[in-house]
N, C-alpha and C. Protein backbone atom coordinates (compact mmCIF):
# COMPACT_ATOMS: atom_id res chain seq x y z
N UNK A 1 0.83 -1.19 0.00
CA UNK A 1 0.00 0.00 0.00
C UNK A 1 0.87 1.25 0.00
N UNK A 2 2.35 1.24 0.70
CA UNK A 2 2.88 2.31 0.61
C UNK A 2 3.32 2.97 -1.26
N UNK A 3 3.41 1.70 -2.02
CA UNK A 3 3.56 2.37 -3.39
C UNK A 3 2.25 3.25 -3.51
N UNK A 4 1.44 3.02 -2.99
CA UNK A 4 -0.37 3.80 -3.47
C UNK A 4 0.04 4.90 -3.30
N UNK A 5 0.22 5.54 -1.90
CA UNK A 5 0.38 6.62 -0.67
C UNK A 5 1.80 7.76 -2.02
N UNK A 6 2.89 6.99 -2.44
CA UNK A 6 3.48 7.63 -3.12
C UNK A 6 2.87 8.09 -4.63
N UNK A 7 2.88 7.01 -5.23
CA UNK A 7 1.90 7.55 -6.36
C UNK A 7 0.77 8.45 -6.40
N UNK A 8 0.42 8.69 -5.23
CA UNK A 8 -1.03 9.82 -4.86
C UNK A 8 -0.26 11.21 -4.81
N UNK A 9 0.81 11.11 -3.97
CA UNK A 9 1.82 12.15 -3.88
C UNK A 9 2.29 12.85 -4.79
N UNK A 10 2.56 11.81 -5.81
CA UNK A 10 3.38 12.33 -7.01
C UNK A 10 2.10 12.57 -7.86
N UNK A 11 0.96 12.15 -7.70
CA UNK A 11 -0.46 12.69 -8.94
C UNK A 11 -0.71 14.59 -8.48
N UNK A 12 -0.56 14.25 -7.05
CA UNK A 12 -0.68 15.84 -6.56
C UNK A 12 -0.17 17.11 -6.96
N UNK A 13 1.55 16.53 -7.27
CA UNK A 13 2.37 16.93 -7.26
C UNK A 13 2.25 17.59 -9.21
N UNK A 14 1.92 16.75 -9.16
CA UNK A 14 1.83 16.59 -10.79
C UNK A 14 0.56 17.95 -11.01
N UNK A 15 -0.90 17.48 -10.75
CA UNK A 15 -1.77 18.35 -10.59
C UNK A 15 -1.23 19.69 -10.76
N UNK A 16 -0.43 19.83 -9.69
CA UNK A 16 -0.04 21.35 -9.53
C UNK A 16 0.74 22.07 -10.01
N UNK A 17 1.61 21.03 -10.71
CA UNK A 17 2.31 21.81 -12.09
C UNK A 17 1.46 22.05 -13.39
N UNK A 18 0.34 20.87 -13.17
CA UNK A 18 0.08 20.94 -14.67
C UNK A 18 -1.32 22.19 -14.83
N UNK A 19 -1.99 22.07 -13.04
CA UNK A 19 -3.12 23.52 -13.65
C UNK A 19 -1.98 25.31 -13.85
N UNK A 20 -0.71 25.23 -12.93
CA UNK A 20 0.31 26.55 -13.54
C UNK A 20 0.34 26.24 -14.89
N UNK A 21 0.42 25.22 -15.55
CA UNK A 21 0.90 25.55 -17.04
C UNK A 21 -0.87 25.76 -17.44
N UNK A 22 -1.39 25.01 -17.62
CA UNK A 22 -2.93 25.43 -18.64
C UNK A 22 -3.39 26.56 -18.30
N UNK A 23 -3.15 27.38 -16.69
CA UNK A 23 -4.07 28.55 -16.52
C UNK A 23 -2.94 29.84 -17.83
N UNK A 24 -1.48 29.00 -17.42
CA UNK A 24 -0.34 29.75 -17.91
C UNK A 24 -1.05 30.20 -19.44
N UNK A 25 -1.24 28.96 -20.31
CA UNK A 25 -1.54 28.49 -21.37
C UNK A 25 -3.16 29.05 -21.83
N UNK A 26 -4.13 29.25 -21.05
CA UNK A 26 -5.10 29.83 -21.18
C UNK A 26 -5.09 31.30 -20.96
N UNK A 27 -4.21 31.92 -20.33
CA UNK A 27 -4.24 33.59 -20.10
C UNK A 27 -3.41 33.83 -22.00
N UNK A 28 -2.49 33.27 -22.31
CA UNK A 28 -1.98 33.50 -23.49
C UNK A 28 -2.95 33.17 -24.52
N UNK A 29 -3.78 32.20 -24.55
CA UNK A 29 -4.68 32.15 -25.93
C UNK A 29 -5.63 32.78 -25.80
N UNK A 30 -6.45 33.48 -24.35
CA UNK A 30 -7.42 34.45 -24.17
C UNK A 30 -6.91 36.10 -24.37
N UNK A 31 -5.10 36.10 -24.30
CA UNK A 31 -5.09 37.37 -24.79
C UNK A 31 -4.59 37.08 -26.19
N UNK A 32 -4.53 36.12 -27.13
CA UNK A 32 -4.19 35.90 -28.30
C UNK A 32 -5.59 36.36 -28.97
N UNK A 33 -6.43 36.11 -28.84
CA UNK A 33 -8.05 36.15 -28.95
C UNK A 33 -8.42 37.39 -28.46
N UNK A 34 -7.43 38.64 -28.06
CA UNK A 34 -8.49 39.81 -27.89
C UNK A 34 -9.10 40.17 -26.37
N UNK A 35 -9.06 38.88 -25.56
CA UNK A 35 -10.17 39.01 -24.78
C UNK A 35 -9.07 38.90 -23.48
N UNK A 36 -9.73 39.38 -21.85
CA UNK A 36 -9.04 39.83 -20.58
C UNK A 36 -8.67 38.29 -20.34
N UNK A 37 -7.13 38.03 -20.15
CA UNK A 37 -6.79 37.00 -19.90
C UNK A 37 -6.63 37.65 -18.05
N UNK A 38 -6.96 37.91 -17.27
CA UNK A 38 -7.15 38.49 -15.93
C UNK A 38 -8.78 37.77 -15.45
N UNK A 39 -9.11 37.49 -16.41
CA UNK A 39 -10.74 37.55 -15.75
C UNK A 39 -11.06 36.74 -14.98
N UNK A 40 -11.82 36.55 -13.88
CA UNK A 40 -12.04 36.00 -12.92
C UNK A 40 -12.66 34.69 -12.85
N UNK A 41 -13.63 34.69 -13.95
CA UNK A 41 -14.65 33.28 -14.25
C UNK A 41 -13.04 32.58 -14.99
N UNK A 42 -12.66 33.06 -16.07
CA UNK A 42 -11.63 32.47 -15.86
C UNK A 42 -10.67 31.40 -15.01
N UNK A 43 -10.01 32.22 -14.03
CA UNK A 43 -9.49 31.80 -12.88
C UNK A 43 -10.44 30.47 -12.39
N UNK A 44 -11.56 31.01 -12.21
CA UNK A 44 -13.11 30.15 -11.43
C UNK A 44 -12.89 28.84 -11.95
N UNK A 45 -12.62 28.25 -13.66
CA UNK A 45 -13.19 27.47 -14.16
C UNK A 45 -11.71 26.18 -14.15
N UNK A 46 -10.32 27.52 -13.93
CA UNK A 46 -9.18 26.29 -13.95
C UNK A 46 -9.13 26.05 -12.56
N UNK A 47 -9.57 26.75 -11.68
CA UNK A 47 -9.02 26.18 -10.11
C UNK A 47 -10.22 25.04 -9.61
N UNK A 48 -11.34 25.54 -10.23
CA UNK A 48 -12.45 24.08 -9.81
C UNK A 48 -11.88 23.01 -10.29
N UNK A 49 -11.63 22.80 -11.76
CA UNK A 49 -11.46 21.30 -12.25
C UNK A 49 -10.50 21.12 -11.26
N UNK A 50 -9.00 21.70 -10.90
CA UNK A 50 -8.39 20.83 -10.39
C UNK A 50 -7.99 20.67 -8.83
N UNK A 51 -9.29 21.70 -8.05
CA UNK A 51 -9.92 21.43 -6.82
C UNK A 51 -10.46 20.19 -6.65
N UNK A 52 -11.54 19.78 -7.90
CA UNK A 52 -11.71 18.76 -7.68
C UNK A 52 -11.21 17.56 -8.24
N UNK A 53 -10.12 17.83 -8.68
CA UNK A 53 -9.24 16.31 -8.81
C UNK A 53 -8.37 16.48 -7.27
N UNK A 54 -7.61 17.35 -7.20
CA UNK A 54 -7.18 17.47 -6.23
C UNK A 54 -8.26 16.68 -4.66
N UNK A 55 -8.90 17.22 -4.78
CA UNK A 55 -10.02 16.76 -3.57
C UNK A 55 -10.43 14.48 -4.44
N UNK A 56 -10.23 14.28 -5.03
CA UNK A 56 -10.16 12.75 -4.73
C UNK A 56 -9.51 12.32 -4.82
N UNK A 57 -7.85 12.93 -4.80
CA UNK A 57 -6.66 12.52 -4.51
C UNK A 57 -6.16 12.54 -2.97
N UNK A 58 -6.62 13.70 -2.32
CA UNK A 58 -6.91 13.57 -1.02
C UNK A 58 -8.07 12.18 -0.51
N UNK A 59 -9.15 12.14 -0.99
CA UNK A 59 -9.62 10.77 -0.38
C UNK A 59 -9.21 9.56 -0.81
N UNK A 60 -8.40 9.56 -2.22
CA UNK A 60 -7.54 8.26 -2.29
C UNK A 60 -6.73 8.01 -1.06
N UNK A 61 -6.12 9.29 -0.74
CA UNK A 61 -4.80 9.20 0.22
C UNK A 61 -5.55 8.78 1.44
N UNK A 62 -6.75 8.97 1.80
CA UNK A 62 -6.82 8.87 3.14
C UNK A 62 -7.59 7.17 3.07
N UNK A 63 -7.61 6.65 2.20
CA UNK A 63 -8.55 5.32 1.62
C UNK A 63 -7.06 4.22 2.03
N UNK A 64 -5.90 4.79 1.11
CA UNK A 64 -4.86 3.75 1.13
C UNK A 64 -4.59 4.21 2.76
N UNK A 65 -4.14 5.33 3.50
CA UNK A 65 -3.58 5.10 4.36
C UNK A 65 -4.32 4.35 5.45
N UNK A 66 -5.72 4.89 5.49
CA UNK A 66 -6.39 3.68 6.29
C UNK A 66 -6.48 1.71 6.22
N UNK A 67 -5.88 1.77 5.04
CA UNK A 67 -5.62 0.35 4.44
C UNK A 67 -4.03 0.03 4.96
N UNK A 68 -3.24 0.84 5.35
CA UNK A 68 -1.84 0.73 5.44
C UNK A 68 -1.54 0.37 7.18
């Protein structure tokens, strides 16, 4: 179970590089397009998706460690 506990770690880890690059990646094609790469719904729509991946990576973690 401890490989689980790491691999959850490293999905996290991962997560959080990868919503810096797409929000990175979405402020550049929303100002490529003209339009406020600042905007707030914006912001709203990349931090939910990966709130909620983030949030069942946290209950994986707490699933394996209770198994451990």
């Amino acid at each position: 179970m401890n490989h689980h506990l790491r691999e959850i770690a490293d999905c996290l880890d991962e997560a959080l590089r990868l919503q810096s690059r797409v929000m990175d990646l979405t402020e550049q094609v929303y100002e490529a397009a003209g339009m406020s790469p600042g905007d707030r719904t914006l912001r709203g729509k990349v931090t939910g998706l990966f709130f909620g991946l983030q949030a069942h990576l946290e209950e994986l973690n707490r699933l394996a460690q209770d198994d451990a």
